[in-house]
N, C-alpha and C. Protein backbone atom coordinates (compact mmCIF):
# COMPACT_ATOMS: atom_id res chain seq x y z
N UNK A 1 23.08 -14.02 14.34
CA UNK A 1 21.83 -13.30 14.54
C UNK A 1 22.10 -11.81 14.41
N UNK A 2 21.32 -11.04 13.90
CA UNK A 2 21.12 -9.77 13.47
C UNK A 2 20.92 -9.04 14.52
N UNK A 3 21.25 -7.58 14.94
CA UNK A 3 20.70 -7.03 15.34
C UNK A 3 20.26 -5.29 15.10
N UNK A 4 19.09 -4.80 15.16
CA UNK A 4 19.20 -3.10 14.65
C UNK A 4 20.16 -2.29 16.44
N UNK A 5 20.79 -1.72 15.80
CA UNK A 5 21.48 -0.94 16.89
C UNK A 5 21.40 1.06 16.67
N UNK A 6 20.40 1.62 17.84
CA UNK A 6 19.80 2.77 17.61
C UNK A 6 21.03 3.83 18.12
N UNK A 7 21.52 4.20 17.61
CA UNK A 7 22.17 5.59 18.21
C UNK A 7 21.71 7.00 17.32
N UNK A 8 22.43 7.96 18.34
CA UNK A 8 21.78 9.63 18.59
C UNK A 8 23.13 10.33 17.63
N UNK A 9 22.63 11.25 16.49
CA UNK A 9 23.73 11.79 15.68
C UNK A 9 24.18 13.21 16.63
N UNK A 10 25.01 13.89 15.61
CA UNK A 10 25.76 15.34 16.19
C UNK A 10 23.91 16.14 16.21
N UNK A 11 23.63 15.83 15.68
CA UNK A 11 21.82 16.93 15.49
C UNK A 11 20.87 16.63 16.31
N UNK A 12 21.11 15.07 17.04
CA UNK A 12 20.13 15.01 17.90
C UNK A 12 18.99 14.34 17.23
N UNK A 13 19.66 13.77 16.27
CA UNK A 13 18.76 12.97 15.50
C UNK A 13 18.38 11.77 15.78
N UNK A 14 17.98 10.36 16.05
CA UNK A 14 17.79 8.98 16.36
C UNK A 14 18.05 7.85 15.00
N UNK A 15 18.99 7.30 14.66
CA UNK A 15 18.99 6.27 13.16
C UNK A 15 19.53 5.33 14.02
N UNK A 16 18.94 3.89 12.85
CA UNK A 16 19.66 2.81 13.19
C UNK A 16 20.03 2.55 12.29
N UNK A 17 21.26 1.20 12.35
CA UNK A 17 21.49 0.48 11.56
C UNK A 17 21.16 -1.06 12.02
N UNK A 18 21.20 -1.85 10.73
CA UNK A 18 21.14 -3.33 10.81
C UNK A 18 22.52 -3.77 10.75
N UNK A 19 22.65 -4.94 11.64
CA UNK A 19 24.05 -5.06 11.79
C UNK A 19 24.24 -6.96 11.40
N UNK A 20 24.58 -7.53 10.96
CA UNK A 20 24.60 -9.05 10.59
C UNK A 20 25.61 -9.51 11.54
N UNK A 21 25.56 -10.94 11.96
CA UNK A 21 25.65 -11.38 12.81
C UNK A 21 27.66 -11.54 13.39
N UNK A 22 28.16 -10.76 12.05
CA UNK A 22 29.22 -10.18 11.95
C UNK A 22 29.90 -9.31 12.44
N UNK A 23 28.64 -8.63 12.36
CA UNK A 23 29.09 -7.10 13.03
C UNK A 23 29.09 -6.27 11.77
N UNK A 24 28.79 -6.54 10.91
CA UNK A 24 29.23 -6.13 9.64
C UNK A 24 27.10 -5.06 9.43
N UNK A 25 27.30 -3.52 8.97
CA UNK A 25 26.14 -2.78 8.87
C UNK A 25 25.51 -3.18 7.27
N UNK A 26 24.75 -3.55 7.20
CA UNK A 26 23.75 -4.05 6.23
C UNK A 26 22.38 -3.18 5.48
N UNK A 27 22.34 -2.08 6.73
CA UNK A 27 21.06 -1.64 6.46
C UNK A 27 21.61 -0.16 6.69
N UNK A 28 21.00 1.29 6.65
CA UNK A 28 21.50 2.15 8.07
C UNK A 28 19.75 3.18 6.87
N UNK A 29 19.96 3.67 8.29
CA UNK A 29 17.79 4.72 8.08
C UNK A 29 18.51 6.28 7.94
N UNK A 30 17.50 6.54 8.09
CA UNK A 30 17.32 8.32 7.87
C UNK A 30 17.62 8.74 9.14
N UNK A 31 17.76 9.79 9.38
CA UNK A 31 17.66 10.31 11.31
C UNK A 31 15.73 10.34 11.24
N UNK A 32 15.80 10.33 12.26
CA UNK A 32 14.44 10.58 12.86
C UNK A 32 14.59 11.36 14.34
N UNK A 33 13.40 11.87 14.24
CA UNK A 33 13.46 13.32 15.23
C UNK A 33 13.17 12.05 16.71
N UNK A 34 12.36 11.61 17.13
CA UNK A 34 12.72 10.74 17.92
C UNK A 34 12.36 9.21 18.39
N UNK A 35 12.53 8.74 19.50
CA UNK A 35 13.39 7.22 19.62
C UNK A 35 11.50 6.66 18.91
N UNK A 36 10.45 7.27 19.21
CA UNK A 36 9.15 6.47 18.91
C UNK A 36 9.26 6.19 17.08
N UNK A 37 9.37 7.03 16.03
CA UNK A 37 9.53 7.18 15.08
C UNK A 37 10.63 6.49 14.50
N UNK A 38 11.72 6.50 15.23
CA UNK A 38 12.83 5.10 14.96
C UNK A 38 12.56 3.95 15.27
N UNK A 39 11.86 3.74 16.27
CA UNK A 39 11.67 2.23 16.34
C UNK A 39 10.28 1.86 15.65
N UNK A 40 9.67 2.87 14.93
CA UNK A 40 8.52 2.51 13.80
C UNK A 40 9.10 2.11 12.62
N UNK A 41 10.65 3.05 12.26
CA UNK A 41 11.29 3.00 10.93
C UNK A 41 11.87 1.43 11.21
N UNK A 42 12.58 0.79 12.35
CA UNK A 42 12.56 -0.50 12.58
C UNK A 42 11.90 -2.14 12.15
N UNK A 43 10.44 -1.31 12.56
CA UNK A 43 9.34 -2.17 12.92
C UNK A 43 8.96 -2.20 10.85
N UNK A 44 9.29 -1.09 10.32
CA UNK A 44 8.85 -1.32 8.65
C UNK A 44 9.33 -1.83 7.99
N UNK A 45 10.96 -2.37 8.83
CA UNK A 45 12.25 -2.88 8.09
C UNK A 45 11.65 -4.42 8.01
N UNK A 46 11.06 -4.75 9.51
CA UNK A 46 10.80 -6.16 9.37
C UNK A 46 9.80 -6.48 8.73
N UNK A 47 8.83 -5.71 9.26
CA UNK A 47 7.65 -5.42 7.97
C UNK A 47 7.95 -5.99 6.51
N UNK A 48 8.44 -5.33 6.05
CA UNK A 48 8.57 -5.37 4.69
C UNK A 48 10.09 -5.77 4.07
N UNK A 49 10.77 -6.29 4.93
CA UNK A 49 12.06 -6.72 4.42
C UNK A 49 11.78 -8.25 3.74
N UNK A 50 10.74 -8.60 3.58
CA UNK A 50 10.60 -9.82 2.35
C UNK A 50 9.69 -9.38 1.06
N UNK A 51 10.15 -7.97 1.08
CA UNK A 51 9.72 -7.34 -0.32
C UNK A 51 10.81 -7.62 -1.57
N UNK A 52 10.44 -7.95 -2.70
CA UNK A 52 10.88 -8.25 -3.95
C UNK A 52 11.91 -7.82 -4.51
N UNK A 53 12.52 -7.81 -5.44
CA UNK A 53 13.70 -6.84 -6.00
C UNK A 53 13.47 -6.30 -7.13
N UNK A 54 14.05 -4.67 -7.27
CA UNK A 54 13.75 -4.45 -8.70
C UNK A 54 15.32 -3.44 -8.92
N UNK A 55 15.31 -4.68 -10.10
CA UNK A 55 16.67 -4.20 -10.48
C UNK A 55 16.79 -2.73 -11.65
N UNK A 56 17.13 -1.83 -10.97
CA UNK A 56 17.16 -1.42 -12.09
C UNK A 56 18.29 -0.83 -12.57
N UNK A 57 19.43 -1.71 -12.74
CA UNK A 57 20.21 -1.91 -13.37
C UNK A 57 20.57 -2.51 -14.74
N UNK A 58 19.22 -3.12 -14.70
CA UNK A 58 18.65 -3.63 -16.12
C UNK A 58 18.31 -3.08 -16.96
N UNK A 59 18.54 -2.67 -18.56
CA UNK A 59 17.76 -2.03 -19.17
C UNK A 59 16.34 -2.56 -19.22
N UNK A 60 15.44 -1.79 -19.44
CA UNK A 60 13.96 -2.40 -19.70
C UNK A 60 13.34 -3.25 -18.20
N UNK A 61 13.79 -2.95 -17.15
CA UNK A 61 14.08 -3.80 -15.89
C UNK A 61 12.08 -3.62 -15.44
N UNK A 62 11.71 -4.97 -14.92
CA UNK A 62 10.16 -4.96 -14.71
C UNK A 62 9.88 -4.04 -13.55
N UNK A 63 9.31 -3.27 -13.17
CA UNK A 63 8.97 -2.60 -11.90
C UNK A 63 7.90 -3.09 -11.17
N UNK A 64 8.67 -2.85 -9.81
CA UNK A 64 7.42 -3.83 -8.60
C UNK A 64 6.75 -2.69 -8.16
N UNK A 65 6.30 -3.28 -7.13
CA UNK A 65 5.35 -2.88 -6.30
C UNK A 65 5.80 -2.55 -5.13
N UNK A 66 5.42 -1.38 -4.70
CA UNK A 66 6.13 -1.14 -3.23
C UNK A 66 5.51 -2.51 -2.41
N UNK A 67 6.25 -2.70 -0.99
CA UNK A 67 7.50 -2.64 -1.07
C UNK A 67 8.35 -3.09 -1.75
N UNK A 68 9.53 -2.72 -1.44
CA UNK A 68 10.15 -3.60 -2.48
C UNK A 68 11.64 -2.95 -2.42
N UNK A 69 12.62 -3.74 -2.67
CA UNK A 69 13.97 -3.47 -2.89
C UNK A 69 14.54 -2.69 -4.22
N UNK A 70 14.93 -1.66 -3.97
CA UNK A 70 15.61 -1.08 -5.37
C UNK A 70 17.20 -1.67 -5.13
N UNK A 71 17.42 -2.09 -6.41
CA UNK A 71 19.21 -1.95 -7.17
C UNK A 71 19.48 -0.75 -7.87
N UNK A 72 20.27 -0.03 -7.61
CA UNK A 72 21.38 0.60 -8.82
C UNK A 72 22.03 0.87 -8.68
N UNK A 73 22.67 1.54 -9.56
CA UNK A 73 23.97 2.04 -9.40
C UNK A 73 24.00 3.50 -8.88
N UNK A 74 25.29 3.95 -7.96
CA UNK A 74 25.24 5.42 -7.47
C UNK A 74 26.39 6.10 -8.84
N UNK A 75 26.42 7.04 -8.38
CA UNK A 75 27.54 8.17 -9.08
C UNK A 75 28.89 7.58 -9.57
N UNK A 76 29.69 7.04 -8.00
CA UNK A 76 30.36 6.15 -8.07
C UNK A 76 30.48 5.17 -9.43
N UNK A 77 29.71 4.61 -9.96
CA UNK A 77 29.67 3.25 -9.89
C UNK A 77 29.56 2.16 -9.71
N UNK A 78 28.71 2.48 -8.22
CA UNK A 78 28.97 1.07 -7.45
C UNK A 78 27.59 0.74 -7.45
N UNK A 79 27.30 -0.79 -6.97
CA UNK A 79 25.66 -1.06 -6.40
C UNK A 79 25.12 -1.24 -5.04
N UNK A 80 23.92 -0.45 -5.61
CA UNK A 80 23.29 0.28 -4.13
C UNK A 80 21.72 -0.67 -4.10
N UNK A 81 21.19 -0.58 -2.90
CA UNK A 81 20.19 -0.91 -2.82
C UNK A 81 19.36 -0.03 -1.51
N UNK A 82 18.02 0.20 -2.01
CA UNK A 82 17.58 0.60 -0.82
C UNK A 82 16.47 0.08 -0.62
N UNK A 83 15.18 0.20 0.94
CA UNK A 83 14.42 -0.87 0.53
C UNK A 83 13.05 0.26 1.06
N UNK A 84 12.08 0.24 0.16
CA UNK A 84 11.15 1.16 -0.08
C UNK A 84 9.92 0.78 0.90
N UNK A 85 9.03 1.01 1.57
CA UNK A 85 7.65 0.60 2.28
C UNK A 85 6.47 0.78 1.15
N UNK A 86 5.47 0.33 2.33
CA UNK A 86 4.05 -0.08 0.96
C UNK A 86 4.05 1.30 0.54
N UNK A 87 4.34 2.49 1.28
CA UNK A 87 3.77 3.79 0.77
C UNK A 87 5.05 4.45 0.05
N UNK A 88 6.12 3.67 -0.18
CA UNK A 88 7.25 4.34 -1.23
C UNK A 88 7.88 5.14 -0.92
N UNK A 89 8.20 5.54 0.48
CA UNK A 89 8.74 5.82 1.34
C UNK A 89 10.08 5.24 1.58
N UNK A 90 11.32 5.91 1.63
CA UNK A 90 12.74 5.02 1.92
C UNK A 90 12.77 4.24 3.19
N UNK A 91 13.25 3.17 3.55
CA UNK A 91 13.01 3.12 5.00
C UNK A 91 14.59 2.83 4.84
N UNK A 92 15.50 2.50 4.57
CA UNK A 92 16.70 2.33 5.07
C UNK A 92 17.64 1.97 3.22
N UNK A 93 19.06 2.38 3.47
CA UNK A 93 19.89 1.88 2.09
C UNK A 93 21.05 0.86 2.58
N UNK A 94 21.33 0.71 1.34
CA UNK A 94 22.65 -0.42 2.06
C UNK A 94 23.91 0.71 1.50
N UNK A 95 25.19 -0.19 1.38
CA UNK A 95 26.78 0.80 0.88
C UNK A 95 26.70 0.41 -0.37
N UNK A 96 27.82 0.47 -0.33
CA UNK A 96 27.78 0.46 -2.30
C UNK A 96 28.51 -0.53 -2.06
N UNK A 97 28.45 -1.51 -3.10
CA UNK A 97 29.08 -2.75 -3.43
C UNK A 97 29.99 -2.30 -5.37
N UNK A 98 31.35 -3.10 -5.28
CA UNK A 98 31.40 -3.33 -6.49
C UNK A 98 31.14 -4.24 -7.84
N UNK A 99 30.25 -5.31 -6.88
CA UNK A 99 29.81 -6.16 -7.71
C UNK A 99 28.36 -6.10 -7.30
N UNK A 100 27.28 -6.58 -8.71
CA UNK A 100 25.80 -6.41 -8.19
C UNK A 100 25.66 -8.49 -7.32
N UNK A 101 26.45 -8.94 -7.42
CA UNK A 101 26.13 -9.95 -6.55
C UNK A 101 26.49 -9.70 -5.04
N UNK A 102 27.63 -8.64 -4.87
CA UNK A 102 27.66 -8.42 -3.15
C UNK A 102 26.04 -7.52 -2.81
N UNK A 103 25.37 -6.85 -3.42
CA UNK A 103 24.72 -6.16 -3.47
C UNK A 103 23.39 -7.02 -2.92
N UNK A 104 23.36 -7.81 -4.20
CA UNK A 104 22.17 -8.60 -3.77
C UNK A 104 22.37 -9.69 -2.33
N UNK A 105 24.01 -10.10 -2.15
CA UNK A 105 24.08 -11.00 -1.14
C UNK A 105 23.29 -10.11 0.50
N UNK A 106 23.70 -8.60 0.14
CA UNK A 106 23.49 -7.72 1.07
C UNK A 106 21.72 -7.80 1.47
N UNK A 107 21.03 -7.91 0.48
CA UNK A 107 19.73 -7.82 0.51
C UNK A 107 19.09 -9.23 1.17
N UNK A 108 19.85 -9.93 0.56
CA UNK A 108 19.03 -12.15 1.19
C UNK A 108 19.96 -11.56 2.71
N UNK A 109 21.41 -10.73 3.45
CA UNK A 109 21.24 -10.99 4.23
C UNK A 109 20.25 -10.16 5.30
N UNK A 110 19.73 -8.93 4.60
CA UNK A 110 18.71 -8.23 5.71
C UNK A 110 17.43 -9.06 5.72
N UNK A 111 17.16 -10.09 4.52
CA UNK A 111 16.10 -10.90 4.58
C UNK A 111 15.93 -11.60 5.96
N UNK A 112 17.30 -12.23 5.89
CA UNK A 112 17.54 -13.27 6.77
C UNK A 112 17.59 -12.76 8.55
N UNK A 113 18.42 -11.46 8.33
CA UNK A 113 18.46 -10.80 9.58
C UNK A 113 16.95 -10.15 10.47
N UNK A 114 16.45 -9.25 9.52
CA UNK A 114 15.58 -8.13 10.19
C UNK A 114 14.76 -9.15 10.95
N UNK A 115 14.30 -9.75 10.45
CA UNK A 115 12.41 -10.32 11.02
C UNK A 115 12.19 -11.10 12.98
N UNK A 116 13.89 -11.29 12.94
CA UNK A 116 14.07 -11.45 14.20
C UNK A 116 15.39 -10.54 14.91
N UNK A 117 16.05 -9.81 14.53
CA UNK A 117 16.71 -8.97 15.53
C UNK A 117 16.11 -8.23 16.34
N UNK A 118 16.97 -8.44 17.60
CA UNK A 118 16.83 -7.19 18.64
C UNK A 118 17.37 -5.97 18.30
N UNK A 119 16.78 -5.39 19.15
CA UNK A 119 17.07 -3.75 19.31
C UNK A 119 17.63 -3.80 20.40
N UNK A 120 18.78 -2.75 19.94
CA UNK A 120 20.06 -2.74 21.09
C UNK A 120 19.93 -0.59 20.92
N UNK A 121 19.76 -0.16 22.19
CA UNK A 121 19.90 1.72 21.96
C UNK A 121 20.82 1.58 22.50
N UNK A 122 21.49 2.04 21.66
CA UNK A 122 22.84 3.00 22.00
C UNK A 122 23.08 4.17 22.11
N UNK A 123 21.65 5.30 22.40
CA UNK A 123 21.43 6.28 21.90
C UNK A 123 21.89 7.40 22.95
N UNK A 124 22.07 7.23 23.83
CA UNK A 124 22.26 7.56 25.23
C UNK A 124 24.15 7.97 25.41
N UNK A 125 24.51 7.12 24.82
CA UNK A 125 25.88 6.60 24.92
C UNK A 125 26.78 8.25 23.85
């Protein structure tokens, strides 16, 4: 079982990450100024974490509809995904993978995770 776990940066900022039942981070957000606005950026993950994929790693690749999952590639080389809200807005990215199948495995597992994890703050700490 999944869980988002909220902690407080050096700025005083509020982000979470999604964490798989591993322990392993799957997801991680933006800072947000505070804990109400993070646990909205949360609440959009589950929201919309059974949004579609659009690869665009593909040449000629079809484009969705927010929401929706982006693929590509970073600077690196590697594959990235991040996952967009209805208003196209980032709500959270994953790491870079070197294969686009860890990439996508990354995405079926925030599918699988978000819609029921707890929230664990660690923000305090």
């Amino acid at each position: 079982m999944g869980k988002f776990v909220i902690t407080k940066d050096a700025k005083g900022e509020f982000r979470f990450n999604l964490k798989a039942g591993n322990g392993e981070i799957i997801l991680s957000s933006e800072g947000y100024s505070s804990m109400a606005s993070c646990k909205n950026g949360i609440a959009s993950v589950q929201k919309n974490c059974v949004a579609g994929i659009e690869d665009q790693t593909v040449e000629g690749y079809a484009t969705e509809k927010n929401p929706k999952f982006e693929v590509y590639k970073d600077k690196r080389g590697e594959f990235r995904f991040r996952l967009k809200a209805s208003n196209g807005e980032p709500i959270g990215t994953g790491e870079g993978y070197k294969a686009k199948a860890g990439c996508l495995n990354g995405i079926d597992s925030i599918k699988r995770n978000a819609p029921d994890a707890e929230i664990v703050d660690k923000s305090a700490e």
